[in-house]
PDB file of N, CA and C in Angstrom:
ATOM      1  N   UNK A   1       0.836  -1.184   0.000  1.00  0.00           N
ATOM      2  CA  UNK A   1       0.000   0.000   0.000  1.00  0.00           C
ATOM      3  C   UNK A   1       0.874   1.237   0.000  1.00  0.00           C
ATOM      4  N   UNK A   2       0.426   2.414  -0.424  1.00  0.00           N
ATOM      5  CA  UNK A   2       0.825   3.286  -0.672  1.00  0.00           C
ATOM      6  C   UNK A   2       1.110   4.555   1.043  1.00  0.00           C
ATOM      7  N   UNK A   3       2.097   4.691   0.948  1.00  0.00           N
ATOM      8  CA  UNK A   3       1.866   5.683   2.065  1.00  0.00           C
ATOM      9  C   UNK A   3       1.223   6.386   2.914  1.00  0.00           C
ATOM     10  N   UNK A   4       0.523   7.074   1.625  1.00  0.00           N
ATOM     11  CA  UNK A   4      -0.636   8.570   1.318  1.00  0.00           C
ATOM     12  C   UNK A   4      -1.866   7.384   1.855  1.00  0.00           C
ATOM     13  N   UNK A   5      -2.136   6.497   0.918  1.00  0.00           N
ATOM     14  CA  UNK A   5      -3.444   5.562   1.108  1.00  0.00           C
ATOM     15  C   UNK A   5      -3.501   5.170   2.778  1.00  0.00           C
ATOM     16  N   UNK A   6      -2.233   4.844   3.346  1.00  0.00           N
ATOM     17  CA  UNK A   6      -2.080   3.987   4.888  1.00  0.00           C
ATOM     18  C   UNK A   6      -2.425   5.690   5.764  1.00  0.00           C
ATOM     19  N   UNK A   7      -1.571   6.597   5.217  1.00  0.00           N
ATOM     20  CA  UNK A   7      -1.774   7.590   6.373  1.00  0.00           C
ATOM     21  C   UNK A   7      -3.798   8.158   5.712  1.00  0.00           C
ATOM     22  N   UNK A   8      -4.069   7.848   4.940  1.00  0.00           N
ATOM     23  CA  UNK A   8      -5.893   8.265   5.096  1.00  0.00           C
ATOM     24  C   UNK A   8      -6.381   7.093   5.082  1.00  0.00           C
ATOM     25  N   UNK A   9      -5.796   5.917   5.164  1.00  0.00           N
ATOM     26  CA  UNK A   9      -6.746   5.227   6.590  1.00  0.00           C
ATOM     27  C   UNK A   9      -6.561   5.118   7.911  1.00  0.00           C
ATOM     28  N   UNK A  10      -5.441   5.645   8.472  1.00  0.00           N
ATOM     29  CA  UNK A  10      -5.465   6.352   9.647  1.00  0.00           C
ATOM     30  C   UNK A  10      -5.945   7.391   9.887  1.00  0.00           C
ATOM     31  N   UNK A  11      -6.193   8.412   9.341  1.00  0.00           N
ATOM     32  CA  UNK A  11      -7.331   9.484   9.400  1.00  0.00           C
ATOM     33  C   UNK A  11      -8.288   8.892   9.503  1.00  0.00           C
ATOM     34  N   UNK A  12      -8.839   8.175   8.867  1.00  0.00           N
ATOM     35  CA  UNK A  12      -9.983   7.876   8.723  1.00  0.00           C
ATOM     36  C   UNK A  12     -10.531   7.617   9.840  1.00  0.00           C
ATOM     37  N   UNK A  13      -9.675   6.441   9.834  1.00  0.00           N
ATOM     38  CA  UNK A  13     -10.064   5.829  11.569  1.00  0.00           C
ATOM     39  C   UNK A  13     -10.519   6.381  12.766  1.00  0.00           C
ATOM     40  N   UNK A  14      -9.914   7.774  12.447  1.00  0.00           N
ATOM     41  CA  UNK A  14     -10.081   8.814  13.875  1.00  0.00           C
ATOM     42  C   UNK A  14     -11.427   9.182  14.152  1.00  0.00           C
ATOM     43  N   UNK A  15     -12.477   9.315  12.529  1.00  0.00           N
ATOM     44  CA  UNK A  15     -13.987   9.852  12.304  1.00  0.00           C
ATOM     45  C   UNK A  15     -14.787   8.900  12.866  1.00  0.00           C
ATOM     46  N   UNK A  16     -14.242   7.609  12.811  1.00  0.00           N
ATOM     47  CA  UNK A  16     -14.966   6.116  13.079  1.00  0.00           C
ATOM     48  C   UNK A  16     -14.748   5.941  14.622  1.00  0.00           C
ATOM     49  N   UNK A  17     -13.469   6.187  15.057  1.00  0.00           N
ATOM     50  CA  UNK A  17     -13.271   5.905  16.644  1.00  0.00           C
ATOM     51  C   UNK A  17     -14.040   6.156  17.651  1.00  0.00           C
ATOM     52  N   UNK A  18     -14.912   6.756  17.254  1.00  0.00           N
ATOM     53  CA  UNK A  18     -15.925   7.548  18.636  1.00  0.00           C
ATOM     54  C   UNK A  18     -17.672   6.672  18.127  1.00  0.00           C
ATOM     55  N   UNK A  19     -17.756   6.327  18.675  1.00  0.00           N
ATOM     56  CA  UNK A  19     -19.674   5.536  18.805  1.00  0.00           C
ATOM     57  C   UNK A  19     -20.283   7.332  18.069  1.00  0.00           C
ATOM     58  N   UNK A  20     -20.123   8.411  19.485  1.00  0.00           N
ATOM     59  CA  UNK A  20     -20.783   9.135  19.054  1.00  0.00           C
ATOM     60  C   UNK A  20     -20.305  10.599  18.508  1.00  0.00           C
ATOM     61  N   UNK A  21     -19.124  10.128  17.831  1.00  0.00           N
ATOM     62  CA  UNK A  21     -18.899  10.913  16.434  1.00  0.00           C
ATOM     63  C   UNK A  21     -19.236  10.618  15.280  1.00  0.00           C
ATOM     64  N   UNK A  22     -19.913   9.223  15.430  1.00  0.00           N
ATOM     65  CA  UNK A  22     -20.718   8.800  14.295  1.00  0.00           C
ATOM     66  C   UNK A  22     -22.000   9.162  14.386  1.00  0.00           C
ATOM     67  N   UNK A  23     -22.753   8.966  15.668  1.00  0.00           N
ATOM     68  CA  UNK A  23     -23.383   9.754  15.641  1.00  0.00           C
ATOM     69  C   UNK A  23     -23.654  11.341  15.691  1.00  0.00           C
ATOM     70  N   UNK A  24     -23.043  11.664  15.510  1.00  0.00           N
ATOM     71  CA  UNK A  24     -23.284  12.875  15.314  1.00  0.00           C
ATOM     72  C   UNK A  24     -23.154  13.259  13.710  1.00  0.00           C
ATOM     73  N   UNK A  25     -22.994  12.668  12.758  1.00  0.00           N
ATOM     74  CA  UNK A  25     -22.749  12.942  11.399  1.00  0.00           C
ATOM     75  C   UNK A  25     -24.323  12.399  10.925  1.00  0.00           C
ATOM     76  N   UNK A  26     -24.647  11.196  12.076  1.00  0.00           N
ATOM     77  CA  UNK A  26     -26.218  10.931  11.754  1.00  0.00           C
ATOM     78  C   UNK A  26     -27.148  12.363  11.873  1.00  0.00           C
ATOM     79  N   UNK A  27     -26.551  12.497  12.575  1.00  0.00           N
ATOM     80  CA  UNK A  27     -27.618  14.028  13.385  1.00  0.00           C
ATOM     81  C   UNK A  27     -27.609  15.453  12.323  1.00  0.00           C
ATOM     82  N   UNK A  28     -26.457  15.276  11.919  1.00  0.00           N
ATOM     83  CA  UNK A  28     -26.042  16.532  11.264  1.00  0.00           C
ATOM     84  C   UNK A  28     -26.769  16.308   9.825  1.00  0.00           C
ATOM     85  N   UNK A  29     -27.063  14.920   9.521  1.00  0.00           N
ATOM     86  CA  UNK A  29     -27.455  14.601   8.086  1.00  0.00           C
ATOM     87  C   UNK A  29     -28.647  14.827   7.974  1.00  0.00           C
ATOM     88  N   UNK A  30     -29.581  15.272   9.252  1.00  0.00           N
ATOM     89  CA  UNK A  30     -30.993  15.591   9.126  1.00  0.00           C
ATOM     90  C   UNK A  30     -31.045  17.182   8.311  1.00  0.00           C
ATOM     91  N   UNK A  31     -29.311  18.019   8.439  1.00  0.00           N
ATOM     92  CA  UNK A  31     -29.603  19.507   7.951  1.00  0.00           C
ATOM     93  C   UNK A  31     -28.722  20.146   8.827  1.00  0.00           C
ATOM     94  N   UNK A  32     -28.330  21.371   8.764  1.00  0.00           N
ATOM     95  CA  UNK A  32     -26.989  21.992   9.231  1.00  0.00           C
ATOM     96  C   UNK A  32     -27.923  22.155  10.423  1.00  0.00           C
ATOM     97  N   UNK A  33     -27.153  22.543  11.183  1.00  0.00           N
ATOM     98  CA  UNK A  33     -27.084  22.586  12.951  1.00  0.00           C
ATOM     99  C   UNK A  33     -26.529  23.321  13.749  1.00  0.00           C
ATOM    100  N   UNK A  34     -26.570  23.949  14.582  1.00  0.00           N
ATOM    101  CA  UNK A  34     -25.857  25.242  15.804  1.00  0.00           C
ATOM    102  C   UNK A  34     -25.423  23.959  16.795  1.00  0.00           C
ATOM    103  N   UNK A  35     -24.641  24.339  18.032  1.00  0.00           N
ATOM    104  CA  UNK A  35     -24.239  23.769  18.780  1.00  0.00           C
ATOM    105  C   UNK A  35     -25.236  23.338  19.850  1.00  0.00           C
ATOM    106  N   UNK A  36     -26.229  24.404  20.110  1.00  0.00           N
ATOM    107  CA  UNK A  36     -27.435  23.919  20.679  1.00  0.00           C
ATOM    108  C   UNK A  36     -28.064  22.975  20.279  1.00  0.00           C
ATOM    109  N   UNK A  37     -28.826  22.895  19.470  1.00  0.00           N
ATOM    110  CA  UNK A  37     -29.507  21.519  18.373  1.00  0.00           C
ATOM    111  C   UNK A  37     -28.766  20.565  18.390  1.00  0.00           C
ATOM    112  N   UNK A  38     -27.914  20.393  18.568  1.00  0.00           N
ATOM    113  CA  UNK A  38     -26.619  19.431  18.059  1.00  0.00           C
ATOM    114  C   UNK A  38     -27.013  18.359  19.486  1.00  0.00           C
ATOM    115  N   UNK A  39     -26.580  19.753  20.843  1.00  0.00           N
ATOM    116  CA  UNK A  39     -26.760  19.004  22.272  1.00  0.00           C
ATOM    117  C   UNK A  39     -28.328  18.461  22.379  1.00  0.00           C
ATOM    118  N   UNK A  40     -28.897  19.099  21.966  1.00  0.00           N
ATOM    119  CA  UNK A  40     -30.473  18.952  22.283  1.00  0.00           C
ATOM    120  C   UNK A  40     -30.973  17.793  21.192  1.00  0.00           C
ATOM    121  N   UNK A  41     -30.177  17.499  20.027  1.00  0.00           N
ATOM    122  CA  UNK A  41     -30.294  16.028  19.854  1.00  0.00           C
ATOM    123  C   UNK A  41     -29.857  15.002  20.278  1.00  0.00           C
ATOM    124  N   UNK A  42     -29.162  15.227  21.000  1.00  0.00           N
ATOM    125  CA  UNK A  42     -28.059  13.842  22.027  1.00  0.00           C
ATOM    126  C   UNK A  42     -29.269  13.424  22.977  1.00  0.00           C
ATOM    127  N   UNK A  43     -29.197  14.452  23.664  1.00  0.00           N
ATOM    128  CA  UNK A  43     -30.453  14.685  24.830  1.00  0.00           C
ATOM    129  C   UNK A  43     -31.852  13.515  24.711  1.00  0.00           C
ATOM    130  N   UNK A  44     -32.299  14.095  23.660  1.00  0.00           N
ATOM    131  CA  UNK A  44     -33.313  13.439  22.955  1.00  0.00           C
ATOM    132  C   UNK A  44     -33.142  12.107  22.757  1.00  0.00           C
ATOM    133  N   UNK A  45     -32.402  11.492  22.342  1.00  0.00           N
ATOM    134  CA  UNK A  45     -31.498  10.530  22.314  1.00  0.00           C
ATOM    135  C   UNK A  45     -31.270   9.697  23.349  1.00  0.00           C
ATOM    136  N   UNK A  46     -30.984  10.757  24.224  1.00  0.00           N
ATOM    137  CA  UNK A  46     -31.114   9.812  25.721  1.00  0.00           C
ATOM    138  C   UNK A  46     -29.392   9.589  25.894  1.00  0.00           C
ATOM    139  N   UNK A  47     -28.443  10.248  25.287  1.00  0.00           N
ATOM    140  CA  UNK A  47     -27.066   9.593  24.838  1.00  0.00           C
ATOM    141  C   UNK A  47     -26.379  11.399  25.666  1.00  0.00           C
ATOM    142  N   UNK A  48     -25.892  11.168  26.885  1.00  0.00           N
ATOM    143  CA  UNK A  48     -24.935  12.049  27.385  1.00  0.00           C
ATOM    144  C   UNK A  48     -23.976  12.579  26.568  1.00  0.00           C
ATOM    145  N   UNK A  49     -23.584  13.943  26.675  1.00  0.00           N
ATOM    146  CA  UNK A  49     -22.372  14.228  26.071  1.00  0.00           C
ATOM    147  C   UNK A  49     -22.326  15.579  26.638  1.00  0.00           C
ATOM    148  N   UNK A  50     -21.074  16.335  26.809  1.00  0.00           N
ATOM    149  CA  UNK A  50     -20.977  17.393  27.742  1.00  0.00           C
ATOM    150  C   UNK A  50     -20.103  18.061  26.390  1.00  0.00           C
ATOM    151  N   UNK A  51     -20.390  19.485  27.088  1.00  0.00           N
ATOM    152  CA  UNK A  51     -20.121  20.631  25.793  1.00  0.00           C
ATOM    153  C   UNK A  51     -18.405  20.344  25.258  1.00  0.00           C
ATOM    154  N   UNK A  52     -17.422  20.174  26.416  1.00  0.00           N
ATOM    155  CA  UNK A  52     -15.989  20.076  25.542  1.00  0.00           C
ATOM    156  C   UNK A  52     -16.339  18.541  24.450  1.00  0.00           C
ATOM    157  N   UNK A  53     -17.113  17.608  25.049  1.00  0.00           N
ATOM    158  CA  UNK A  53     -16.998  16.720  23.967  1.00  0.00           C
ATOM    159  C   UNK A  53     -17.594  16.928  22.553  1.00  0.00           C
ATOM    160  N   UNK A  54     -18.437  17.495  22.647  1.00  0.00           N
ATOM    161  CA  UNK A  54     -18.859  18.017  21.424  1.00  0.00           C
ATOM    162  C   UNK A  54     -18.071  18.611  20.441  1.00  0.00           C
ATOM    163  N   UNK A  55     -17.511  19.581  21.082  1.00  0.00           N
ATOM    164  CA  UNK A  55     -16.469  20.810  20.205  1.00  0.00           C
ATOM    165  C   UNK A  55     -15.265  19.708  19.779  1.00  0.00           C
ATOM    166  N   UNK A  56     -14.935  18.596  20.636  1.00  0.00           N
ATOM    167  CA  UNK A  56     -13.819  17.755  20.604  1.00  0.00           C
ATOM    168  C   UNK A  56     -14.186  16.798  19.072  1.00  0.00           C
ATOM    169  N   UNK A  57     -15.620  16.362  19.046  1.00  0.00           N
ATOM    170  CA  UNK A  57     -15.690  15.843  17.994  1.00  0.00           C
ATOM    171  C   UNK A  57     -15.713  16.888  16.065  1.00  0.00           C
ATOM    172  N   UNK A  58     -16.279  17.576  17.006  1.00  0.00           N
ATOM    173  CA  UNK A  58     -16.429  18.388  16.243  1.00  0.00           C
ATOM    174  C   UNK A  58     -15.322  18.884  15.163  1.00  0.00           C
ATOM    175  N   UNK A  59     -14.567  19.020  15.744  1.00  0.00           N
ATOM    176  CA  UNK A  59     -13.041  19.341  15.095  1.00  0.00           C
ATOM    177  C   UNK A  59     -12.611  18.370  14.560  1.00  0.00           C
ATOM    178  N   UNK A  60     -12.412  17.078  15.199  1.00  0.00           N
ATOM    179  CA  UNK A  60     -12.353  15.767  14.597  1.00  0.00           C
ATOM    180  C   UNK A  60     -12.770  15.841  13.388  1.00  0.00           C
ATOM    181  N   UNK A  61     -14.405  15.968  13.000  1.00  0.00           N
ATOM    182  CA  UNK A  61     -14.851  15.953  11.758  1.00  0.00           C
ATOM    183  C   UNK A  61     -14.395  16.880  11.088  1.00  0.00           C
ATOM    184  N   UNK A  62     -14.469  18.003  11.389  1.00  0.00           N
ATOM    185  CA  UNK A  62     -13.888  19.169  10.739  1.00  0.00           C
ATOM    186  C   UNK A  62     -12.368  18.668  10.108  1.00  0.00           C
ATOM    187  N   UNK A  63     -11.490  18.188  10.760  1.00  0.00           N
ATOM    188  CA  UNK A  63     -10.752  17.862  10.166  1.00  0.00           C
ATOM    189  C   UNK A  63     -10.291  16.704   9.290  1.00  0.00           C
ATOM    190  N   UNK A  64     -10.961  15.516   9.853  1.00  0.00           N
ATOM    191  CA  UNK A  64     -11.195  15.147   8.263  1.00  0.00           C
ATOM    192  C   UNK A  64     -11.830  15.452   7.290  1.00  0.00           C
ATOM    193  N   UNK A  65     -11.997  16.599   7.313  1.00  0.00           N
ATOM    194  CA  UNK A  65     -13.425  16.751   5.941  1.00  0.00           C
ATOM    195  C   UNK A  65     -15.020  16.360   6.411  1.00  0.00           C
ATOM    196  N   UNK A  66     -15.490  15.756   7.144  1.00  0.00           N
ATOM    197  CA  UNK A  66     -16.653  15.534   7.263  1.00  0.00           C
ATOM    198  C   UNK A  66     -17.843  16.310   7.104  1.00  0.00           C
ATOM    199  N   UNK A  67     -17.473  16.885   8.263  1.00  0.00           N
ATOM    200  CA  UNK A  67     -18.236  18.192   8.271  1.00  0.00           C
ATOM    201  C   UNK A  67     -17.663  19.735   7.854  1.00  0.00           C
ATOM    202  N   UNK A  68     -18.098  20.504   7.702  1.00  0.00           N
ATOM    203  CA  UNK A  68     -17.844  21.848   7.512  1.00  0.00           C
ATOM    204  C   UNK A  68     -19.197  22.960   8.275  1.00  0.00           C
ATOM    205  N   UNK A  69     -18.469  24.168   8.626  1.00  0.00           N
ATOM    206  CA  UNK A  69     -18.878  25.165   9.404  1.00  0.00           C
ATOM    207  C   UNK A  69     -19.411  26.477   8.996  1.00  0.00           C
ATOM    208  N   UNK A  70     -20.700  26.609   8.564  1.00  0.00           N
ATOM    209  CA  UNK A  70     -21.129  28.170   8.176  1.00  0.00           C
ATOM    210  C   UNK A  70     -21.615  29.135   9.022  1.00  0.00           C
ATOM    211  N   UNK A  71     -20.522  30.152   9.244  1.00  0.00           N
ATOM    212  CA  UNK A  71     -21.166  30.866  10.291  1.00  0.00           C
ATOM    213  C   UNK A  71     -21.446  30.003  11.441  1.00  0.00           C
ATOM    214  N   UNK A  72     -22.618  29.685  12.202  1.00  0.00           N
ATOM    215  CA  UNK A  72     -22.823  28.914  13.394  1.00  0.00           C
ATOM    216  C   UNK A  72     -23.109  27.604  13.327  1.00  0.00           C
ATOM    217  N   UNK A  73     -23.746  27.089  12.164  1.00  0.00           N
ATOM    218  CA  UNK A  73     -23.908  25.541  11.464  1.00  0.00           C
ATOM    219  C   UNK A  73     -22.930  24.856  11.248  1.00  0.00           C
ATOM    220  N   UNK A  74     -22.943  23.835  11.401  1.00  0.00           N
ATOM    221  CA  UNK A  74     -22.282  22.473  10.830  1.00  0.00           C
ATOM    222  C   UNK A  74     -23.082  21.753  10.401  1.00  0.00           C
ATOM    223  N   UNK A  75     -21.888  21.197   9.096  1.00  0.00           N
ATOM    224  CA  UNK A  75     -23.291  21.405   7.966  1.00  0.00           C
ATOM    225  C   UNK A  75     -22.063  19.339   7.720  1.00  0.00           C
ATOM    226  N   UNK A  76     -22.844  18.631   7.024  1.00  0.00           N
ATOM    227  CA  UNK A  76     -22.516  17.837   6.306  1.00  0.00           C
ATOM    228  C   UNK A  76     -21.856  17.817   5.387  1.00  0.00           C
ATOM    229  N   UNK A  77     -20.123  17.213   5.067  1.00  0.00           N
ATOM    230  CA  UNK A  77     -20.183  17.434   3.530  1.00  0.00           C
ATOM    231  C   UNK A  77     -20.167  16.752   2.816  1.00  0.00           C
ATOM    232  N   UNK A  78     -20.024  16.534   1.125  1.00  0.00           N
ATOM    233  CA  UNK A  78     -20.088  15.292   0.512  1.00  0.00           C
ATOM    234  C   UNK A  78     -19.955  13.799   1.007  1.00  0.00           C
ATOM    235  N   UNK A  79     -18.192  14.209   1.801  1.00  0.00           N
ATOM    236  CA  UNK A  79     -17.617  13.069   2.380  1.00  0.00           C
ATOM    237  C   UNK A  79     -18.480  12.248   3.581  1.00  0.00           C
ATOM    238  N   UNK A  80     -18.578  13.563   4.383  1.00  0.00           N
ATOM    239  CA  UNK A  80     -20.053  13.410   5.303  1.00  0.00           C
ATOM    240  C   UNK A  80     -21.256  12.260   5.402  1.00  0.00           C
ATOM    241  N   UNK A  81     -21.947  12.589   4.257  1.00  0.00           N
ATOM    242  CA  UNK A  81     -22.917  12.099   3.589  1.00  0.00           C
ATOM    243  C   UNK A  81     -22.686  10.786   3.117  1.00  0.00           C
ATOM    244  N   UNK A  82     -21.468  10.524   2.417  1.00  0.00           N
ATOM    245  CA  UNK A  82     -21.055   8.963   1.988  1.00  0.00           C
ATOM    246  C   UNK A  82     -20.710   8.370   3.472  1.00  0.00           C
ATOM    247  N   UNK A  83     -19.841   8.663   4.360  1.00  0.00           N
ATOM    248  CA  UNK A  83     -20.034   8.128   5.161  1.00  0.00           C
ATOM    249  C   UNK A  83     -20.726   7.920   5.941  1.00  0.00           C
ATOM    250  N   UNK A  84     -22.119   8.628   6.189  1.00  0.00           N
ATOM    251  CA  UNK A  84     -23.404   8.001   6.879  1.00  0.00           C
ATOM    252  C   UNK A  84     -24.052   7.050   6.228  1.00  0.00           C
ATOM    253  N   UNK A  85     -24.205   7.214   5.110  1.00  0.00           N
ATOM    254  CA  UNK A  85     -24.788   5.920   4.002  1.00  0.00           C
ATOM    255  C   UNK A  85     -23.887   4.770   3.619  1.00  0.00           C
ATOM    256  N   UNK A  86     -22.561   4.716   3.780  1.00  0.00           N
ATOM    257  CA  UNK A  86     -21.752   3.568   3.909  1.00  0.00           C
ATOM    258  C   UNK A  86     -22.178   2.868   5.217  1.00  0.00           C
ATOM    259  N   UNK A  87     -22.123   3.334   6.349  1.00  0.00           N
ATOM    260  CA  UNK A  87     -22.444   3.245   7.440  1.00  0.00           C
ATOM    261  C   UNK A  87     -23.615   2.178   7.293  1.00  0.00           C
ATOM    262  N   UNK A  88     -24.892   3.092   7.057  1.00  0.00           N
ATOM    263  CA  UNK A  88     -26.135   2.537   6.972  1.00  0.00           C
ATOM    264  C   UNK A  88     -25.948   1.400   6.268  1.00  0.00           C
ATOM    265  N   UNK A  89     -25.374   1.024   5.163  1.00  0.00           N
ATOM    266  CA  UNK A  89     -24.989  -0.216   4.467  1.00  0.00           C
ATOM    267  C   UNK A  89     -24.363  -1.163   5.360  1.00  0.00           C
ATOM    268  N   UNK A  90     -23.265  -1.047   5.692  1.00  0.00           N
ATOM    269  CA  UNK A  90     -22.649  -1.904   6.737  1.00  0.00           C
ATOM    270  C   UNK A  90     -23.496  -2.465   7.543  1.00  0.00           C
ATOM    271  N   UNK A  91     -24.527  -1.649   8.399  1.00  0.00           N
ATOM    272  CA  UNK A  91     -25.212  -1.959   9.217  1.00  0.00           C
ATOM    273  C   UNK A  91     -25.869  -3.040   8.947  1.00  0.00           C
ATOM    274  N   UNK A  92     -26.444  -2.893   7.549  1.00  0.00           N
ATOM    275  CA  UNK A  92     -27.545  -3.507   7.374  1.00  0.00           C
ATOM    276  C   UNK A  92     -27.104  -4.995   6.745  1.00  0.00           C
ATOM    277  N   UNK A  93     -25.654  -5.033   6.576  1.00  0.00           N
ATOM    278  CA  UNK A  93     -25.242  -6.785   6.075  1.00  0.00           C
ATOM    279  C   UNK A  93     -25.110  -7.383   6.930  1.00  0.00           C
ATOM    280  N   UNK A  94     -25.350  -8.448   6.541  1.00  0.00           N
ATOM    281  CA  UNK A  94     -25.208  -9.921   7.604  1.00  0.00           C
ATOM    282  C   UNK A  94     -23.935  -9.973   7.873  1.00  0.00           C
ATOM    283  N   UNK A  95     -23.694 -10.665   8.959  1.00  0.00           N
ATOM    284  CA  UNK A  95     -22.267 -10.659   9.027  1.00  0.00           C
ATOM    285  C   UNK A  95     -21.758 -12.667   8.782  1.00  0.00           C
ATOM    286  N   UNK A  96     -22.475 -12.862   7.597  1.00  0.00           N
ATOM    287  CA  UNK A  96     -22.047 -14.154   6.708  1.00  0.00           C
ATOM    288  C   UNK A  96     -20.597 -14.698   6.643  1.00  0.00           C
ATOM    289  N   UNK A  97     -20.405 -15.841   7.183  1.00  0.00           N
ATOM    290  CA  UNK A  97     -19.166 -16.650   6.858  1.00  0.00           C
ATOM    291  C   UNK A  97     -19.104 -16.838   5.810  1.00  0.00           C
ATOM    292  N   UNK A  98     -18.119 -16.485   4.407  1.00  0.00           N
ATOM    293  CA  UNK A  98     -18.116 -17.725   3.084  1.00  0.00           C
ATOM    294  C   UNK A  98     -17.696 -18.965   3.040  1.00  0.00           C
ATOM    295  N   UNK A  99     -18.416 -19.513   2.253  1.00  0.00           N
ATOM    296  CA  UNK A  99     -18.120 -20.931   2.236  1.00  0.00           C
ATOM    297  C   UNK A  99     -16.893 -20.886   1.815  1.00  0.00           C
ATOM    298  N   UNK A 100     -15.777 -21.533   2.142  1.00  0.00           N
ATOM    299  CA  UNK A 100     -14.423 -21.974   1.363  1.00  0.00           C
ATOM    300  C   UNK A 100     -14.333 -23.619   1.417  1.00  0.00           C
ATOM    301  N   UNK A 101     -13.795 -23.576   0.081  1.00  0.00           N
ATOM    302  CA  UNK A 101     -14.267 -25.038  -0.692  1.00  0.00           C
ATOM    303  C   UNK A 101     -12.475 -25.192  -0.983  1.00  0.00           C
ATOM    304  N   UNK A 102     -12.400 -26.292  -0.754  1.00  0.00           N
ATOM    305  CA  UNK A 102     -10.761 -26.639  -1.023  1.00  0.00           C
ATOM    306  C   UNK A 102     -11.160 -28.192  -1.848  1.00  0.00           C
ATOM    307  N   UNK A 103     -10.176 -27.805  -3.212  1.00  0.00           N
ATOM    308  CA  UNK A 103      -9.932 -28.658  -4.225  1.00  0.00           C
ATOM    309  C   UNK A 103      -8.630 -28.946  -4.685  1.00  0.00           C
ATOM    310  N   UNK A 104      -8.537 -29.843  -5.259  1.00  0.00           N
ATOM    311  CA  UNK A 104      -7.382 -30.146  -5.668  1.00  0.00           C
ATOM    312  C   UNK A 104      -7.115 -30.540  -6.890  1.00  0.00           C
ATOM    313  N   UNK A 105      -6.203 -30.077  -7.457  1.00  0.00           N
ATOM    314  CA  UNK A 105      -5.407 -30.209  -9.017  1.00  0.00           C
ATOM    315  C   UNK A 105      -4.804 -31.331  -9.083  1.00  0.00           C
ATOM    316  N   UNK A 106      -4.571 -31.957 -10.386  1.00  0.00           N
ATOM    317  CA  UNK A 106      -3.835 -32.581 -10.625  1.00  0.00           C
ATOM    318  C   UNK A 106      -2.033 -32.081 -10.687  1.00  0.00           C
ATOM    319  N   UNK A 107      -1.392 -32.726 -10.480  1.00  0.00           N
ATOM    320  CA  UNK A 107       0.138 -32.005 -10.930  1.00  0.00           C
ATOM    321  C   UNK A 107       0.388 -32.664 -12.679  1.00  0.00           C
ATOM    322  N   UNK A 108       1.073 -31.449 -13.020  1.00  0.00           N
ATOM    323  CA  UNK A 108       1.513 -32.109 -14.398  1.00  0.00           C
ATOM    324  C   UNK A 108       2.711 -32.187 -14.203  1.00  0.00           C
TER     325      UNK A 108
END
């Protein structure tokens, strides 16, 4: 593998590391958001989170690309968006063993 490729899947990893820095890209995908809304969907949720953690994820996304910031919103971005719907995919596969079938050749 390529360098560049190994160091952005270590980035990557960082967006994925948190339960609820994923959620929060769920949250954000309903439509841009203030920091209030943001808490007051956790809440709702029933899922604790205290204001430095927020800003903590927050930046997180921000810096991989996830999200982006207008004025007081955080907004979803492309990358954002694929990764909530990758997500949702994952979720939704089985987690299936394949069959592996072992055969054998003749030697010539």
């Amino acid at each position: 593998m390529k360098e560049k490729t190994i160091q952005e899947i270590l980035d990557m990893s960082q967006a994925f590391s948190s339960g609820k820095r994923v959620l929060l890209m769920f949250v954000l995908k309903r439509g841009p958001m203030g920091y209030t809304s943001i808490v007051k969907s956790f809440q709702n949720m029933g899922v604790p989170i205290g204001s430095s953690e927020v800003y903590k994820h927050l930046d997180h996304l921000m810096k991989g690309g996830f999200i982006s910031k207008n004025i007081k919103s955080y907004i979803l971005t492309l990358k954002g968006f694929k990764a909530v719907d990758n997500t949702v995919d994952i979720i939704d596969t089985p987690a299936t063993v394949p069959e592996i079938k072992l055969t054998f050749k003749k030697s010539r």
